[in-house]
Protein backbone atom coordinates (compact mmCIF):
# COMPACT_ATOMS: atom_id res chain seq x y z
CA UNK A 1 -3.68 15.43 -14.55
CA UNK A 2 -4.46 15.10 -10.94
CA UNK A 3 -1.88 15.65 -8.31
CA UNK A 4 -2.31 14.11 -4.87
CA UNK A 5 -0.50 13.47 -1.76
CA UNK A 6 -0.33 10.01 0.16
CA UNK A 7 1.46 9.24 3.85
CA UNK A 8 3.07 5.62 2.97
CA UNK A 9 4.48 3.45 6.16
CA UNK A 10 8.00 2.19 5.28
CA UNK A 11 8.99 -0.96 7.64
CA UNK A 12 11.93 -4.12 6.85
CA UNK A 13 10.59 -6.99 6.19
CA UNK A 14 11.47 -9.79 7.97
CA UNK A 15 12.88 -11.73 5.03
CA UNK A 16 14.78 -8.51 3.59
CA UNK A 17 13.93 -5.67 1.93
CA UNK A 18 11.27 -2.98 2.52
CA UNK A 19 7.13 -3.60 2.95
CA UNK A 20 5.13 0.14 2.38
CA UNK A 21 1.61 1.11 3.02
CA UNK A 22 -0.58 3.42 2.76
CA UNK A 23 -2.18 4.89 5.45
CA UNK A 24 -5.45 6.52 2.95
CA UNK A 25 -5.75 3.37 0.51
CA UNK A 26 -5.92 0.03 0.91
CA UNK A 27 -2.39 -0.57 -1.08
CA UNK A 28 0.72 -1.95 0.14
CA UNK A 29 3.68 -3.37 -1.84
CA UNK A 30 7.79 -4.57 -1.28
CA UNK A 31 10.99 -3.89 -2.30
CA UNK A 32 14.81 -5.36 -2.21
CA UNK A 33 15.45 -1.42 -1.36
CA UNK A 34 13.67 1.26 0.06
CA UNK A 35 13.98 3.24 -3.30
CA UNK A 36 12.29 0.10 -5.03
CA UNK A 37 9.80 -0.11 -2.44
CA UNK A 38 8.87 3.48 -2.79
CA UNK A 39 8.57 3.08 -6.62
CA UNK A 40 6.46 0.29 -6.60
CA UNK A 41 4.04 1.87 -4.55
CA UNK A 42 3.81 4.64 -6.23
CA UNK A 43 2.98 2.61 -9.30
CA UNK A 44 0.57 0.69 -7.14
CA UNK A 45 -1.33 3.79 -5.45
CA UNK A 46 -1.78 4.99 -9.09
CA UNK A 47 -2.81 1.52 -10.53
CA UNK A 48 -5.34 1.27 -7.62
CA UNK A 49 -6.76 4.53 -8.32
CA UNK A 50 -7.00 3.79 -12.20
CA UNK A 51 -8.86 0.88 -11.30
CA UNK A 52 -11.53 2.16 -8.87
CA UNK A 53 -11.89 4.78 -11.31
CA UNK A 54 -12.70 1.98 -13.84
CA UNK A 55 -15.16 0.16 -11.67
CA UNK A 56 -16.60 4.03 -10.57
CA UNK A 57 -17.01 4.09 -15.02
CA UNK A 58 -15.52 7.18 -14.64
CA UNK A 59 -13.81 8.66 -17.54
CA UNK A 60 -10.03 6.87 -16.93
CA UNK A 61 -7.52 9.67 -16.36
CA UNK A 62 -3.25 10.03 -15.22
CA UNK A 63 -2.78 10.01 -11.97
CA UNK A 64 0.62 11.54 -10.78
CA UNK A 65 1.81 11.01 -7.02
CA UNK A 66 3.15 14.31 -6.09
CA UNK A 67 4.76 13.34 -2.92
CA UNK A 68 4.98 10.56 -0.69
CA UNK A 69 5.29 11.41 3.17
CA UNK A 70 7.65 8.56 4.85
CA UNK A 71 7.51 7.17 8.12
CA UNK A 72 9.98 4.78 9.25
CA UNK A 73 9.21 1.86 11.63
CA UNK A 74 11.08 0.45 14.28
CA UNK A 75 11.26 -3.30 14.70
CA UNK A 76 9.10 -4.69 16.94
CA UNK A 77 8.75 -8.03 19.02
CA UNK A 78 4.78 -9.07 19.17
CA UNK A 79 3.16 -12.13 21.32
CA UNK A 80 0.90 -14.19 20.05
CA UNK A 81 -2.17 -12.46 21.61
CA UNK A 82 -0.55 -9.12 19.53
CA UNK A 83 -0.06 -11.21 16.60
CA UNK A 84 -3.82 -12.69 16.34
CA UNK A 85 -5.09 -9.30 16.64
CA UNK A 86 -2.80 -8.21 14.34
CA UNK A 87 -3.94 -11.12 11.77
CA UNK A 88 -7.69 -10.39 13.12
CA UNK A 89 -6.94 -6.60 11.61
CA UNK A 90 -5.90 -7.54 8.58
CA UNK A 91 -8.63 -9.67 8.15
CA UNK A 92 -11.26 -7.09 8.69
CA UNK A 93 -8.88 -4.86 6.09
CA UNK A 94 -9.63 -7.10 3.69
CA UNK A 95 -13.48 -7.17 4.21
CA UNK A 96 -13.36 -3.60 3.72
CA UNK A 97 -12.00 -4.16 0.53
CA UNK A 98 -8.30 -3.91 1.00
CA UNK A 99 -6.02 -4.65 -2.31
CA UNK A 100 -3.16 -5.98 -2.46
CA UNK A 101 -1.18 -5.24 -5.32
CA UNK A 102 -1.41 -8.73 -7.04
CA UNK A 103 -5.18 -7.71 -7.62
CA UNK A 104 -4.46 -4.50 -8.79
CA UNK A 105 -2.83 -6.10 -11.56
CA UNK A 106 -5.27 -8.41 -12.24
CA UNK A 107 -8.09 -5.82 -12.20
């Protein structure tokens, strides 16, 4: 069993609840609480990595998270220009092969 480390980033969403990321993999996930929230990504970090290890045909092996670094985010108020650059970022996330944890579960 390998043991790693991961920094997630723990903000509110707007509509409630918790949205995490991580800052080394491309995985983020929710929660109603910031206990949920931290379990699911957990379970998503470790479903991401059994999957790349998959496509990799590595041989599949456990992953356990042996602790998750949290950083809180204050709420912030972006304009429009922030907010297309923001969506601009993401995009280019995605083209780098971010996964979101619906295709994690699909994978």
């Amino acid at each position: 069993m390998v043991a790693r480390k991961f920094t997630v980033l723990l903000e509110p969403a707007e509509e409630g609840g918790f949205i995490v990321k991580s800052v080394e993999l491309p995985v983020a996930t929710q929660g109603e609480t910031k206990e949920e929230a931290l379990n699911n990504i957990k379970e998503a970090i470790e479903g991401y990595l059994e999957a790349k290890a998959k496509l990799e045909n590595k041989i599949k092996s456990k992953v356990a998270i042996h602790k998750v670094i949290i950083k809180v985010l204050p709420e912030v108020t972006v304009s429009k220009e922030e907010e297309k650059e923001i969506n601009h970022s993401i995009q280019e996330m995605k083209n780098d092969g971010f996964v979101s944890l619906d295709e994690l579960k699909d994978a």
